[in-house]
N, C-alpha and C. Protein backbone atom coordinates (compact mmCIF):
# COMPACT_ATOMS: atom_id res chain seq x y z
N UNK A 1 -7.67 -4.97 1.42
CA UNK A 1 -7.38 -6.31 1.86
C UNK A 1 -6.49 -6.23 3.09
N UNK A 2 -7.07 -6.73 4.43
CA UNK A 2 -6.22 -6.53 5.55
C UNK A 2 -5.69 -8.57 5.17
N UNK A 3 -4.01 -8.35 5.55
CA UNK A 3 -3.52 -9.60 5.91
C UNK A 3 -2.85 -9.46 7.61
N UNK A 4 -2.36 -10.81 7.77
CA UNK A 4 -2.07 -11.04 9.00
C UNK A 4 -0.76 -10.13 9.54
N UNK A 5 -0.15 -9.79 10.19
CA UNK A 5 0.75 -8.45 10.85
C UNK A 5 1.98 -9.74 10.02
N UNK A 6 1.94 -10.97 10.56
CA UNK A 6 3.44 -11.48 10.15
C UNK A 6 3.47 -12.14 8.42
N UNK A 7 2.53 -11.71 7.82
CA UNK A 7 2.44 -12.29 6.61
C UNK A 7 3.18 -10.96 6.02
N UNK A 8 4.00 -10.90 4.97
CA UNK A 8 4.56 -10.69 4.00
C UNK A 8 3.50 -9.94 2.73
N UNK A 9 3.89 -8.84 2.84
CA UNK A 9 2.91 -7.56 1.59
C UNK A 9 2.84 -7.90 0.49
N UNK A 10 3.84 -8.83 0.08
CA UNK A 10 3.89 -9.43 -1.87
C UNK A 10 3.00 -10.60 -1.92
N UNK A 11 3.20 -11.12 -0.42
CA UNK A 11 1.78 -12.37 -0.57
C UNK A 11 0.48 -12.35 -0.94
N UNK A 12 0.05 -11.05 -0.55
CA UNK A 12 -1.18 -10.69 -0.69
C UNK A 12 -1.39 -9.91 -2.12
N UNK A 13 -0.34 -9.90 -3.14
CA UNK A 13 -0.45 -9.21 -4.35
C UNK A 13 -1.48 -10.25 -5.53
N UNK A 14 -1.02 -11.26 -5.55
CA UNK A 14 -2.57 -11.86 -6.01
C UNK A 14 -3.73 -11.73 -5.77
N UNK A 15 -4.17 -12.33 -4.86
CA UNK A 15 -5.01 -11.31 -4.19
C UNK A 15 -5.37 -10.40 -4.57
N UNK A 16 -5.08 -9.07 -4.46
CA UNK A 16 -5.29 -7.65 -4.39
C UNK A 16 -5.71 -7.53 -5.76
N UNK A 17 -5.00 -8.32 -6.90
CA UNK A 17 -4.64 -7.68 -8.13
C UNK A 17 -6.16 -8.71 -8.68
N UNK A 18 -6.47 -9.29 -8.16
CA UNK A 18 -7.73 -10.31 -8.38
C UNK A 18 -9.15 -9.81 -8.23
N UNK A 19 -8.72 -8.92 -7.25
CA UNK A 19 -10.16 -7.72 -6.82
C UNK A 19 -10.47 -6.36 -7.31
N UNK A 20 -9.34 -6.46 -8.54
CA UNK A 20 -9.38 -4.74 -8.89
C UNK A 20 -9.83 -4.77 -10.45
N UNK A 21 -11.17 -4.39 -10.68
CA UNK A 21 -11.69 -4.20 -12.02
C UNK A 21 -10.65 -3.99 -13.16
N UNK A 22 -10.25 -3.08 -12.80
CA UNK A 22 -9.40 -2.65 -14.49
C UNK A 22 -7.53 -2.97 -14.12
N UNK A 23 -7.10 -3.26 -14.52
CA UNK A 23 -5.43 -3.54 -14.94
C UNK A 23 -4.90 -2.04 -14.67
N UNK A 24 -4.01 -1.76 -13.56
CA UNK A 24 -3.47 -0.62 -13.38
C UNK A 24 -3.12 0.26 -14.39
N UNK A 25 -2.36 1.39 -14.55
CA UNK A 25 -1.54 1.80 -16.09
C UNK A 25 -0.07 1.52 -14.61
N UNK A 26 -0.15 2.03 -14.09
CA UNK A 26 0.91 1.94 -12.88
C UNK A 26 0.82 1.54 -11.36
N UNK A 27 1.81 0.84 -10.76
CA UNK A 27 1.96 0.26 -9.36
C UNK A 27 3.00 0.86 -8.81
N UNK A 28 2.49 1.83 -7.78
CA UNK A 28 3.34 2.41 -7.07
C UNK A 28 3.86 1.57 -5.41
N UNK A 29 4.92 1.15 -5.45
CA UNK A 29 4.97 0.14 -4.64
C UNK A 29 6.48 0.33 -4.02
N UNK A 30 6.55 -0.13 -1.89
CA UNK A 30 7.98 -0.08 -2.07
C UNK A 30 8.29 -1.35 -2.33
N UNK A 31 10.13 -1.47 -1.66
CA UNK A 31 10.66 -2.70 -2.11
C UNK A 31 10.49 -3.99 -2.07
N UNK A 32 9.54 -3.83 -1.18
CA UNK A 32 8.82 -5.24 -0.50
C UNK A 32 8.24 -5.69 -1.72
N UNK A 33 7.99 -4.89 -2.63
CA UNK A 33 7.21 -5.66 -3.72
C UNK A 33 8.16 -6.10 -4.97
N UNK A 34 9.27 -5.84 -4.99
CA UNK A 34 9.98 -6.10 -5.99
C UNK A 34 10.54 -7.29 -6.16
N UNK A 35 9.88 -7.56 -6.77
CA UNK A 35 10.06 -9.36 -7.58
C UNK A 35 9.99 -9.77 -9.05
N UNK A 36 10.19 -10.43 -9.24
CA UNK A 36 10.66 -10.68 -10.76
C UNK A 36 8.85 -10.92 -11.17
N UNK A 37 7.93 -12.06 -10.34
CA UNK A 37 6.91 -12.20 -10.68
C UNK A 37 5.81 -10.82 -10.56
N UNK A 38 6.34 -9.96 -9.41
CA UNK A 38 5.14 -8.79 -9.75
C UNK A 38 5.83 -8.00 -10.89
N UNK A 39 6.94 -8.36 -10.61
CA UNK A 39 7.18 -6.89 -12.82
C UNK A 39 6.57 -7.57 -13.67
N UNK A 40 6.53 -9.12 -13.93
CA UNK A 40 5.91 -9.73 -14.95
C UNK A 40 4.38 -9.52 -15.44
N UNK A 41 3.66 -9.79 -14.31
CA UNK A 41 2.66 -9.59 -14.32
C UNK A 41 1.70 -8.50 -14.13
N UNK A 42 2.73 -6.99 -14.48
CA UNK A 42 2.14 -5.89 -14.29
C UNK A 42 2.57 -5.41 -15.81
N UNK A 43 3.53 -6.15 -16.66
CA UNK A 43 4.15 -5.95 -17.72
C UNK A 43 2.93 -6.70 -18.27
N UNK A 44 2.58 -7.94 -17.97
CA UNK A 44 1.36 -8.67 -19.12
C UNK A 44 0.15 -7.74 -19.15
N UNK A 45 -0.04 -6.77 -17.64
CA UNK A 45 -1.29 -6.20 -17.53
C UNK A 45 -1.33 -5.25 -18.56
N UNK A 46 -0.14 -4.90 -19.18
CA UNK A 46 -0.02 -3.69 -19.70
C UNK A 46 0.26 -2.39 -18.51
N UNK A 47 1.04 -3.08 -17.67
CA UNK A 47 1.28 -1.59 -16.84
C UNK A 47 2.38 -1.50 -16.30
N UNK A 48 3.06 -0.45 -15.46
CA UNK A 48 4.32 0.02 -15.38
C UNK A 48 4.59 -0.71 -13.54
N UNK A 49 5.61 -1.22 -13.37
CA UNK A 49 5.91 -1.03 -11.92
C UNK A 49 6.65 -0.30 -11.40
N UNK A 50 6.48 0.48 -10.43
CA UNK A 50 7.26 1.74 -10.64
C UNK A 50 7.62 0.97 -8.94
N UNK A 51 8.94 0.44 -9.58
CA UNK A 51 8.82 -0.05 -7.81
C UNK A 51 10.54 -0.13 -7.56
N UNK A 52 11.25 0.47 -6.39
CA UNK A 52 12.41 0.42 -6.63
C UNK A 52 13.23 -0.65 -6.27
N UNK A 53 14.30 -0.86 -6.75
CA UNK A 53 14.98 -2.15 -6.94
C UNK A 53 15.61 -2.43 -5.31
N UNK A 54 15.85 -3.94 -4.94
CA UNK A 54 16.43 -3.90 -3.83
C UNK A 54 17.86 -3.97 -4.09
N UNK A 55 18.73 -3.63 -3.08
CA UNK A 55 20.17 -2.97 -3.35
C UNK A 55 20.97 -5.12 -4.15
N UNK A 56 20.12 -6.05 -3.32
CA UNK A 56 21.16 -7.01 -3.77
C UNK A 56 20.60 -7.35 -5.04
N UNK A 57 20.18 -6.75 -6.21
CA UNK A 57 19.47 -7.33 -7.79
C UNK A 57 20.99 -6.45 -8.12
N UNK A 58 20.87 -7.91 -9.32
CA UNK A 58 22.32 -7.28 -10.21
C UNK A 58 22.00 -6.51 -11.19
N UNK A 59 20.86 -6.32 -11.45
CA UNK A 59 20.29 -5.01 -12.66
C UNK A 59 19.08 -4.52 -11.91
N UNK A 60 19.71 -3.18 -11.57
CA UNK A 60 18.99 -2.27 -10.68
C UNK A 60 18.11 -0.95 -12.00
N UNK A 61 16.76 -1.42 -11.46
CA UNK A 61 15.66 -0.61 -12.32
C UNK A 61 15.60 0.86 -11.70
N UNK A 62 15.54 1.75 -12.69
CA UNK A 62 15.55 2.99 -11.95
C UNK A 62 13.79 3.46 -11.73
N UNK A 63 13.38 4.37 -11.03
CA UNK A 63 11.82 4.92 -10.89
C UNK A 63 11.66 6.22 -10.96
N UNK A 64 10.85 6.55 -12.02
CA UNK A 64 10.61 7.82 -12.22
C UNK A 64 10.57 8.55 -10.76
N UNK A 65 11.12 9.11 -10.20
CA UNK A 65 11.45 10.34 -8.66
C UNK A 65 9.55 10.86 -8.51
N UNK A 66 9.39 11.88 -9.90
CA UNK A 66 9.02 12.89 -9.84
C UNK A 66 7.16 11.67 -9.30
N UNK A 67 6.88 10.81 -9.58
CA UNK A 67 5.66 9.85 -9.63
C UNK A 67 5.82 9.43 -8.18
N UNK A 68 6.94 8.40 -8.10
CA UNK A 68 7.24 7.47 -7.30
C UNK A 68 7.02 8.77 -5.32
N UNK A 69 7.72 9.89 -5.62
CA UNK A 69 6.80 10.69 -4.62
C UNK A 69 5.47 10.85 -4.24
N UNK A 70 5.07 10.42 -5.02
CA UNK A 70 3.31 10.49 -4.88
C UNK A 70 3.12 9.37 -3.53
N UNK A 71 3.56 8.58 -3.68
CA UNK A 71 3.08 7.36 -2.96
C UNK A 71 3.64 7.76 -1.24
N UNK A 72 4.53 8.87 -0.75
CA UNK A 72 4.38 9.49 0.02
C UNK A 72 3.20 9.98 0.96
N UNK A 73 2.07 10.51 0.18
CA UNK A 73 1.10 10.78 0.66
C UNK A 73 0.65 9.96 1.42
N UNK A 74 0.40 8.81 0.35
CA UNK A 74 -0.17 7.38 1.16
C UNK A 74 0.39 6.88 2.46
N UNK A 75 1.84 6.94 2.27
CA UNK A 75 2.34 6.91 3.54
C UNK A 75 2.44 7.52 4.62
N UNK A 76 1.74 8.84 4.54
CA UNK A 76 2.10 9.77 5.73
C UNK A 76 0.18 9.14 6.11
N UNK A 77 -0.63 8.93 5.32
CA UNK A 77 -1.96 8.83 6.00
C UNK A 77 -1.90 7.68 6.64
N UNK A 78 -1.32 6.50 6.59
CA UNK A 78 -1.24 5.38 7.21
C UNK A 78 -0.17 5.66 8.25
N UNK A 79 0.45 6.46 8.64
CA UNK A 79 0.71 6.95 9.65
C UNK A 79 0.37 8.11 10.54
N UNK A 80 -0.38 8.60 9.97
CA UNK A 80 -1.69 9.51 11.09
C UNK A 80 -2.52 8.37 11.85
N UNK A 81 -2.87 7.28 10.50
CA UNK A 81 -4.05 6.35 10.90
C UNK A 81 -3.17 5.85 12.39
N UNK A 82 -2.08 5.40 12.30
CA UNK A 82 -1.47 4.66 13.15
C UNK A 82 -1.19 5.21 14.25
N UNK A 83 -1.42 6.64 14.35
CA UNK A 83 -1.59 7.48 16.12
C UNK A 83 -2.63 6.96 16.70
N UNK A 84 -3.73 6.52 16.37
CA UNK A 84 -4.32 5.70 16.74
C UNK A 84 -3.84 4.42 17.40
N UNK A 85 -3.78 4.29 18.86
CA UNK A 85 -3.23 3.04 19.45
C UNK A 85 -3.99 1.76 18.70
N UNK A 86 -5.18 1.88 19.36
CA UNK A 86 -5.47 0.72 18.56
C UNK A 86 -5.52 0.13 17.29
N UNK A 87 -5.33 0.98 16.60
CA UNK A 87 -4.79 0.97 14.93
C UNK A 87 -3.46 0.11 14.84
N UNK A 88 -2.39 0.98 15.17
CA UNK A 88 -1.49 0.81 15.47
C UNK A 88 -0.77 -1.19 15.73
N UNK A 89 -1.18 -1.21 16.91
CA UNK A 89 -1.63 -2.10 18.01
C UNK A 89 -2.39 -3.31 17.25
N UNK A 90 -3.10 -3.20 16.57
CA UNK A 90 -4.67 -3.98 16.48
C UNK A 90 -4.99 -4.73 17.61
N UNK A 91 -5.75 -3.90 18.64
CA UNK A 91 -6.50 -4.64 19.42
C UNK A 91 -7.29 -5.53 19.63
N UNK A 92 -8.28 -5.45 18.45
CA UNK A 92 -9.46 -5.96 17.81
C UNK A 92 -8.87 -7.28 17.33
N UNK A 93 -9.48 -8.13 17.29
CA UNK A 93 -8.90 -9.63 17.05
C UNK A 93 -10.31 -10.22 16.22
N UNK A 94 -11.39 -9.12 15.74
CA UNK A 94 -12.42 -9.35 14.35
C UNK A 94 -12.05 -8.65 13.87
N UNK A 95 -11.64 -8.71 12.34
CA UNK A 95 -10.99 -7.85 10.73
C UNK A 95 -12.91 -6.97 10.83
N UNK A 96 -13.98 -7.33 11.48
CA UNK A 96 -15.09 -6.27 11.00
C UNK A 96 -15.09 -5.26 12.42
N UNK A 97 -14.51 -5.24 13.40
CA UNK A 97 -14.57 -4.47 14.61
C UNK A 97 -13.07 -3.49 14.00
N UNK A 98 -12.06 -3.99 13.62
CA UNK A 98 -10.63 -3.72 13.45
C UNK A 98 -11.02 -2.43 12.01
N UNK A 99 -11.53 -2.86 11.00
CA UNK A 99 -11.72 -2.51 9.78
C UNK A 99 -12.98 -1.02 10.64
N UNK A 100 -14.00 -1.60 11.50
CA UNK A 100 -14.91 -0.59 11.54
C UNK A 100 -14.01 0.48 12.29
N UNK A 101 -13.04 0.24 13.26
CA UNK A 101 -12.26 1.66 13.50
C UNK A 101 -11.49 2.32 12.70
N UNK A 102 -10.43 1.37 11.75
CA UNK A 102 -9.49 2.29 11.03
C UNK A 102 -10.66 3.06 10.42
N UNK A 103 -12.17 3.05 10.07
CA UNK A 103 -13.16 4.04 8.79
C UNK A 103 -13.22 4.87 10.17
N UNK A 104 -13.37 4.55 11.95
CA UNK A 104 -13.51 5.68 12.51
C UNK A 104 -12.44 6.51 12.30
N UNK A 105 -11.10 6.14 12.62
CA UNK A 105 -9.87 7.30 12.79
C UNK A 105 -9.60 7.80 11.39
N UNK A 106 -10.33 6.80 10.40
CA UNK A 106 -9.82 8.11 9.12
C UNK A 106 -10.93 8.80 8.79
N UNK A 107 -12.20 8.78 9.28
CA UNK A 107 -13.07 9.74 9.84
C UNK A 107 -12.42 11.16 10.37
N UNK A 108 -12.26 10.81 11.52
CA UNK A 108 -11.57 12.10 12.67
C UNK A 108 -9.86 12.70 11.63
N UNK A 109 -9.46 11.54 11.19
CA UNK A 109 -8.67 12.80 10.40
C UNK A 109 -9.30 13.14 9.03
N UNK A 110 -10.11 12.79 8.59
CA UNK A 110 -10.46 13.65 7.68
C UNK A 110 -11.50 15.04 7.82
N UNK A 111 -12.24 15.15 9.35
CA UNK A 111 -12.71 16.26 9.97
C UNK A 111 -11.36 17.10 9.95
N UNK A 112 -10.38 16.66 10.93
CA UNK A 112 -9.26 17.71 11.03
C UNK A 112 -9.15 18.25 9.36
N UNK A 113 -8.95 17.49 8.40
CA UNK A 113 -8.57 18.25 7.07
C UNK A 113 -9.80 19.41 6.81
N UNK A 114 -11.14 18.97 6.97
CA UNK A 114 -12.00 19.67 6.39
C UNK A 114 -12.06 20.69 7.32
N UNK A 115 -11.77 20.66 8.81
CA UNK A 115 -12.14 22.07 9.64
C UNK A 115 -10.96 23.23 9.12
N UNK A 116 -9.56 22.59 8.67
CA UNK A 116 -8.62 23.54 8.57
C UNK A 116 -8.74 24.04 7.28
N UNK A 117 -9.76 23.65 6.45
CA UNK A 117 -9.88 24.50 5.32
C UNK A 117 -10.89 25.45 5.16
């Protein structure tokens, strides 16, 4: 789900959570998502939010370290994607011209992965 650059990442959590077949077991998420309504509704799903607390909540949730690293990965690929100027940038002003490059540049880095192995 691409949203608008100035829209807000928790906005689009309905959404998201509306398009996904099965109920997570876990949501690896940063702080941007931490809200009282996404713990609720990942608690009704039956699933964990593994999402860390922002410094001004007066009961600060802790996150499993050893998991909550995982979601690293994700972040370093959305920042390869984003060497890409126009990625980056979004030049493209159609979500199907915009969407058809980010599948090119994570194309070309996923050649780089497969040539170095």
């Amino acid at each position: 789900m691409i949203t608008p650059g100035q829209e807000h990442d928790v906005a689009a959590y309905p959404d998201l959570m509306a398009e996904v077949d099965n109920d997570p077991e876990q949501l690896l998420a940063d702080k941007g998502y931490d809200s009282d309504a996404v713990r609720n509704d990942m608690v009704e799903r039956g699933g964990q939010a593994l999402i860390p607390t922002k410094k001004n909540r007066k009961v600060q949730q802790f996150v499993d370290k050893a998991v909550y690293t995982l979601r690293n990965r994700i972040e370093r690929m959305f920042n390869r994607l984003k060497n890409s100027r126009r990625v980056a940038t979004r030049f493209d002003k159609l979500i199907e011209s915009f969407t058809a490059f980010v599948l090119l540049a994570t194309i070309r880095d996923w050649f780089k992965f497969v040539h170095a192995a």
